[in-house]
C-alpha atoms as a PDB file:
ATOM      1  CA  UNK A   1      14.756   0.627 -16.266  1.00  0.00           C
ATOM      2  CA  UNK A   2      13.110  -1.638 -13.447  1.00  0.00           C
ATOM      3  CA  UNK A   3       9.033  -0.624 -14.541  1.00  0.00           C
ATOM      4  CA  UNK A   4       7.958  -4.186 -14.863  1.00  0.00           C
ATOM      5  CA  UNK A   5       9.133  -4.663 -11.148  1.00  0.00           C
ATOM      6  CA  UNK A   6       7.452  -1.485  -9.529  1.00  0.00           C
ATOM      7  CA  UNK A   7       4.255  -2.773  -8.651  1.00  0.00           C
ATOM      8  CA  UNK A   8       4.602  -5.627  -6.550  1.00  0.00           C
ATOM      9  CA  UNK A   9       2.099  -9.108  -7.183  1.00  0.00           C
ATOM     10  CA  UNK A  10       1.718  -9.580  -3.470  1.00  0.00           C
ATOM     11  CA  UNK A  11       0.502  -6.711  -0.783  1.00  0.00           C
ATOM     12  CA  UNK A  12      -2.414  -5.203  -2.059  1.00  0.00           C
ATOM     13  CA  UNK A  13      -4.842  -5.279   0.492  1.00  0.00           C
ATOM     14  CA  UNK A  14      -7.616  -2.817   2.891  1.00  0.00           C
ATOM     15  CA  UNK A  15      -6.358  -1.263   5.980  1.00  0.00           C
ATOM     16  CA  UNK A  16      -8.519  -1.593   9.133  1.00  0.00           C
ATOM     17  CA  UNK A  17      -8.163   0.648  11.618  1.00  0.00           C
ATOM     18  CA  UNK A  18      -8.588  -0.059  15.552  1.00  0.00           C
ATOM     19  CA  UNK A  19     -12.622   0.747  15.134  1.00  0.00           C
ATOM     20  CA  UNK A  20     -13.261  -2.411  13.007  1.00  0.00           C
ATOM     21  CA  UNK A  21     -13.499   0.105   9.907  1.00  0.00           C
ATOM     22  CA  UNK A  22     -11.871   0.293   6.447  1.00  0.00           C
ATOM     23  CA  UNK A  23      -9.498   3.333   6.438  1.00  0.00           C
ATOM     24  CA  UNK A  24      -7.802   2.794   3.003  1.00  0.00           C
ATOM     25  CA  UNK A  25      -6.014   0.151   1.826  1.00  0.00           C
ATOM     26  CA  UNK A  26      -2.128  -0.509   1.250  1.00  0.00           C
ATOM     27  CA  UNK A  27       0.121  -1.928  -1.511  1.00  0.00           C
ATOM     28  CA  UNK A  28       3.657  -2.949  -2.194  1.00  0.00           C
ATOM     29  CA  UNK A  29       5.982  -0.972  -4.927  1.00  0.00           C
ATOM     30  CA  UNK A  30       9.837  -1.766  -5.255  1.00  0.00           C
ATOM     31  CA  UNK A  31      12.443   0.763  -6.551  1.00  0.00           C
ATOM     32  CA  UNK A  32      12.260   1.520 -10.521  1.00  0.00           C
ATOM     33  CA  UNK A  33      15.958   2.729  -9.922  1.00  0.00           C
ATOM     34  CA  UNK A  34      19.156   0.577  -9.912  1.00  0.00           C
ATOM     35  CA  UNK A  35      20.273   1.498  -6.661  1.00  0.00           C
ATOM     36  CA  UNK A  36      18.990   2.683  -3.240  1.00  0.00           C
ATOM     37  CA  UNK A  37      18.490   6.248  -3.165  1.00  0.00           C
ATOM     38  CA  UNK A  38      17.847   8.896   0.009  1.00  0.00           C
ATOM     39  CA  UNK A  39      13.907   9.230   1.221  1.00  0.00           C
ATOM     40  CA  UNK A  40      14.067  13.147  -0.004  1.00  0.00           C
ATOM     41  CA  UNK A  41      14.785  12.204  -3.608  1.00  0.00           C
ATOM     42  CA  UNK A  42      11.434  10.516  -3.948  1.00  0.00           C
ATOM     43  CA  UNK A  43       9.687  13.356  -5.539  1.00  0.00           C
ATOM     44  CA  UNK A  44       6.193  12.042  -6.623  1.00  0.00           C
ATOM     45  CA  UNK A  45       3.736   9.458  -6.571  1.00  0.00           C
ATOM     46  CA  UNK A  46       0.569   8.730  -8.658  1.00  0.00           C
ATOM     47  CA  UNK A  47      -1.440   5.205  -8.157  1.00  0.00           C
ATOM     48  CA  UNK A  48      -4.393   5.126 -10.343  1.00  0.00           C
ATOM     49  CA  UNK A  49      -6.925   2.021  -9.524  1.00  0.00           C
ATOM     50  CA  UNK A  50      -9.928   1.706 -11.838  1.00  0.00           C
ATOM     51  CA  UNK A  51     -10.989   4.977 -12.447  1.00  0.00           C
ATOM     52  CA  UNK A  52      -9.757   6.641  -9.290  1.00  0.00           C
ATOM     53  CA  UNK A  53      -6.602   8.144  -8.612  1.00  0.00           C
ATOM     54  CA  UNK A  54      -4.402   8.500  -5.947  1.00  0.00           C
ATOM     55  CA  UNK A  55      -1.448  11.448  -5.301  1.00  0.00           C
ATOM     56  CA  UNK A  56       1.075  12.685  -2.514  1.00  0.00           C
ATOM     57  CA  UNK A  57      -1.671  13.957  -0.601  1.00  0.00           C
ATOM     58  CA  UNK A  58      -3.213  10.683   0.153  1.00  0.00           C
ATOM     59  CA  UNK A  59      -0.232   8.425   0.291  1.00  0.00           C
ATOM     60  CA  UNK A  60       2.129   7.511   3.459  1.00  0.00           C
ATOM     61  CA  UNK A  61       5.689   5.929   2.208  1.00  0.00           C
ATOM     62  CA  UNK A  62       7.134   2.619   4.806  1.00  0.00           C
ATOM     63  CA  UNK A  63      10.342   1.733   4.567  1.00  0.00           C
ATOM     64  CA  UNK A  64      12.450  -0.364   7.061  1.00  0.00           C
ATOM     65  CA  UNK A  65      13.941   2.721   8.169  1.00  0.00           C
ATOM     66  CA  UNK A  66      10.470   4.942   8.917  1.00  0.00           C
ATOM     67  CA  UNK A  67       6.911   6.017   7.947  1.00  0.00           C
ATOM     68  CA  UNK A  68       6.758   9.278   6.024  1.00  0.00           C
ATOM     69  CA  UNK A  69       3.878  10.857   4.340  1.00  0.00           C
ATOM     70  CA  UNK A  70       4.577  12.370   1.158  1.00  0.00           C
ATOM     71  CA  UNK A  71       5.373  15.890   1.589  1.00  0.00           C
ATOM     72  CA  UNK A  72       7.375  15.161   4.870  1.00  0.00           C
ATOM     73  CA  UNK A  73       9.709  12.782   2.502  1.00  0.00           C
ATOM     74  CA  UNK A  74      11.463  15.575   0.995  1.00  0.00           C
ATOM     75  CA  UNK A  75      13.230  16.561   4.591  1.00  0.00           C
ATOM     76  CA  UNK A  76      14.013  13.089   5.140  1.00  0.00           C
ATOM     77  CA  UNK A  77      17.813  12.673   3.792  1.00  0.00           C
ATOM     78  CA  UNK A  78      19.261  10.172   6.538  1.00  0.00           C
ATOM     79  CA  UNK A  79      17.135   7.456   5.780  1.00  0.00           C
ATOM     80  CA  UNK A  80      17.119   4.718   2.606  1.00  0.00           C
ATOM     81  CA  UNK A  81      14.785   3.310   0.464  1.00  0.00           C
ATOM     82  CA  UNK A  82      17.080   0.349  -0.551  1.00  0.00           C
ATOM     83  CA  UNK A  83      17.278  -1.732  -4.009  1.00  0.00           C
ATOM     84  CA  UNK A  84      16.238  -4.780  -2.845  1.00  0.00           C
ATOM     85  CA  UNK A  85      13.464  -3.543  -0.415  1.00  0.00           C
ATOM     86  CA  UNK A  86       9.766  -3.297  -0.540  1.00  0.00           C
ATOM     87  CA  UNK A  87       7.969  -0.150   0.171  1.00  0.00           C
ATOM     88  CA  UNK A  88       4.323  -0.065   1.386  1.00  0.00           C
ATOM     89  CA  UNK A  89       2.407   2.631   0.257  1.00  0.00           C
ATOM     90  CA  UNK A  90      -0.644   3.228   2.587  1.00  0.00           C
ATOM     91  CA  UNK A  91      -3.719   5.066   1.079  1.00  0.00           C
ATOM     92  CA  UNK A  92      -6.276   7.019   2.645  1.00  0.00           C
ATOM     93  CA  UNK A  93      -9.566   6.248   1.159  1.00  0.00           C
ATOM     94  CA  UNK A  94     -12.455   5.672   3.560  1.00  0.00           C
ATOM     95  CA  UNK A  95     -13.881   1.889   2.842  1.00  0.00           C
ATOM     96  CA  UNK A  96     -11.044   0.883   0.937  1.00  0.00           C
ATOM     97  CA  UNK A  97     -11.356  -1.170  -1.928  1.00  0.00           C
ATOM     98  CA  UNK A  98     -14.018  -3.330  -3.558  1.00  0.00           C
ATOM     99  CA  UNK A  99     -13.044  -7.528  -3.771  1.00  0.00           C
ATOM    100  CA  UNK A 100     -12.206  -8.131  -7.344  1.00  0.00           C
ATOM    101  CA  UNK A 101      -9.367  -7.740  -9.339  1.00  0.00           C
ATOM    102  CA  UNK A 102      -7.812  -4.063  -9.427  1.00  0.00           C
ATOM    103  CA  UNK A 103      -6.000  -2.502 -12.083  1.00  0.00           C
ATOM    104  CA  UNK A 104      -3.306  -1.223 -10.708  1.00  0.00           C
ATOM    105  CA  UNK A 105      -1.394   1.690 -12.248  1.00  0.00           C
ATOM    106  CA  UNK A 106       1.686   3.406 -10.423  1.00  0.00           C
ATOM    107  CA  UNK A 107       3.996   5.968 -11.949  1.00  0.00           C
ATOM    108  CA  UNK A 108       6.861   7.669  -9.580  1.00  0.00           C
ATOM    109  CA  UNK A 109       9.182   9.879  -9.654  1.00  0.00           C
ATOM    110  CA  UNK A 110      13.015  10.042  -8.187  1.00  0.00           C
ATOM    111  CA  UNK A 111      15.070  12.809  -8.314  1.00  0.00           C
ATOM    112  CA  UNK A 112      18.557  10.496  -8.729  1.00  0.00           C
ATOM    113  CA  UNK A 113      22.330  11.890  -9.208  1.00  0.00           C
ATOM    114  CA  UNK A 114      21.665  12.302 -12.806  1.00  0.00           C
ATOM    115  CA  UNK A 115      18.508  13.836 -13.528  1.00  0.00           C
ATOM    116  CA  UNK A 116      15.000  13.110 -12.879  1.00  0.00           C
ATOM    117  CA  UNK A 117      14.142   9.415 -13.540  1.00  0.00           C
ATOM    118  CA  UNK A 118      10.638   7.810 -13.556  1.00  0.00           C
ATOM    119  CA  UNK A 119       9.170   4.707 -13.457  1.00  0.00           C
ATOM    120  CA  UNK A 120       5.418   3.281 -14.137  1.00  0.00           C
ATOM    121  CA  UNK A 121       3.826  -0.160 -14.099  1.00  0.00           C
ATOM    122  CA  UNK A 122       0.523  -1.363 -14.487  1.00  0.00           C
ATOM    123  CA  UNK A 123      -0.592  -4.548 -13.037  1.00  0.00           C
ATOM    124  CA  UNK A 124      -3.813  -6.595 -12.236  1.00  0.00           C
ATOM    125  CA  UNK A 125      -4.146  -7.611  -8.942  1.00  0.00           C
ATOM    126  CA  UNK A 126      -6.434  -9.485  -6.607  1.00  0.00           C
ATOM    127  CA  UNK A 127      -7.273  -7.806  -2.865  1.00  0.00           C
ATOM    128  CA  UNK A 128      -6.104 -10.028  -0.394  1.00  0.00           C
ATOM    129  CA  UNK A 129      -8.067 -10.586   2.707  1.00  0.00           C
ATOM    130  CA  UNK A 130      -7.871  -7.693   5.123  1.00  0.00           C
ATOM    131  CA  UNK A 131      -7.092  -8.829   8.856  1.00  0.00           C
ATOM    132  CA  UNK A 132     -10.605  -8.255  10.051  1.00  0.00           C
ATOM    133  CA  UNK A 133     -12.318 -10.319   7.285  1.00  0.00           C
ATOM    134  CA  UNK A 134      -9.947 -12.993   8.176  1.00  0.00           C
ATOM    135  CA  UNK A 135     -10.585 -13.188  12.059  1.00  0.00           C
ATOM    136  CA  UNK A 136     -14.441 -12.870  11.191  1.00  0.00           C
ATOM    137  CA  UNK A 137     -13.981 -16.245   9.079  1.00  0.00           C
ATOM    138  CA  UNK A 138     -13.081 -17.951  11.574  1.00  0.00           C
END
């Protein structure tokens, strides 16, 4: 319904950890659904960049109302991922990403009211500057 929204333009950047090293790297998605649905119903997740691909295993889910990986979202029931809100996804991947533009495929699954409905957008997007590469510019 909403696939040409999922992946977001903005947010695509490396993670650095407290070390000074690249842990993985973190981009924005936004609901494929036409309403906010419960943290549990978010079944899957699949983000392929270039060649590599990314599932559940890898990826932590941040919302306004928590931090979940992916196999602790299905006991999470209390908690929204609303229509209008961003999600980060934060992937583990040691060194993160190269600095050129990244094709950037997502496909998700929600188990809503009526029936399994998925989603899946494909973008190219340029890595912004990761905090430590900024402070190190200056």
């Amino acid at each position: 319904m909403f696939d040409k929204y999922i992946v977001c333009p903005y947010g695509l950047r490396n993670v650095i950890d407290e070390h000074g090293s690249i842990e993985g790297f973190e981009l924005k998605i936004r609901i494929p659904y036409y309403r906010g649905v419960p943290l549990s119903v978010v079944d899957s997740l699949k983000i392929t960049i270039g060649a590599e691909t990314f599932t559940n295993e890898s990826i932590r889910f941040t919302v306004a109302s928590g931090s979940f990986t992916m196999s602790e979202m299905s006991t999470v029931a209390t908690r929204r991922w609303n229509f209008d809100e961003d999600a980060t996804l934060k992937v583990t991947r040691p060194g993160g990403l190269v600095y050129f533009d990244q094709r950037v495929e997502v496909l998700i699954a929600i188990r809503a009211p009526y029936g399994i409905f998925t989603g899946h957008d494909v973008k190219v997007l340029s890595l912004e500057p990761d905090k430590y590469l900024a402070v190190a510019a200056k």
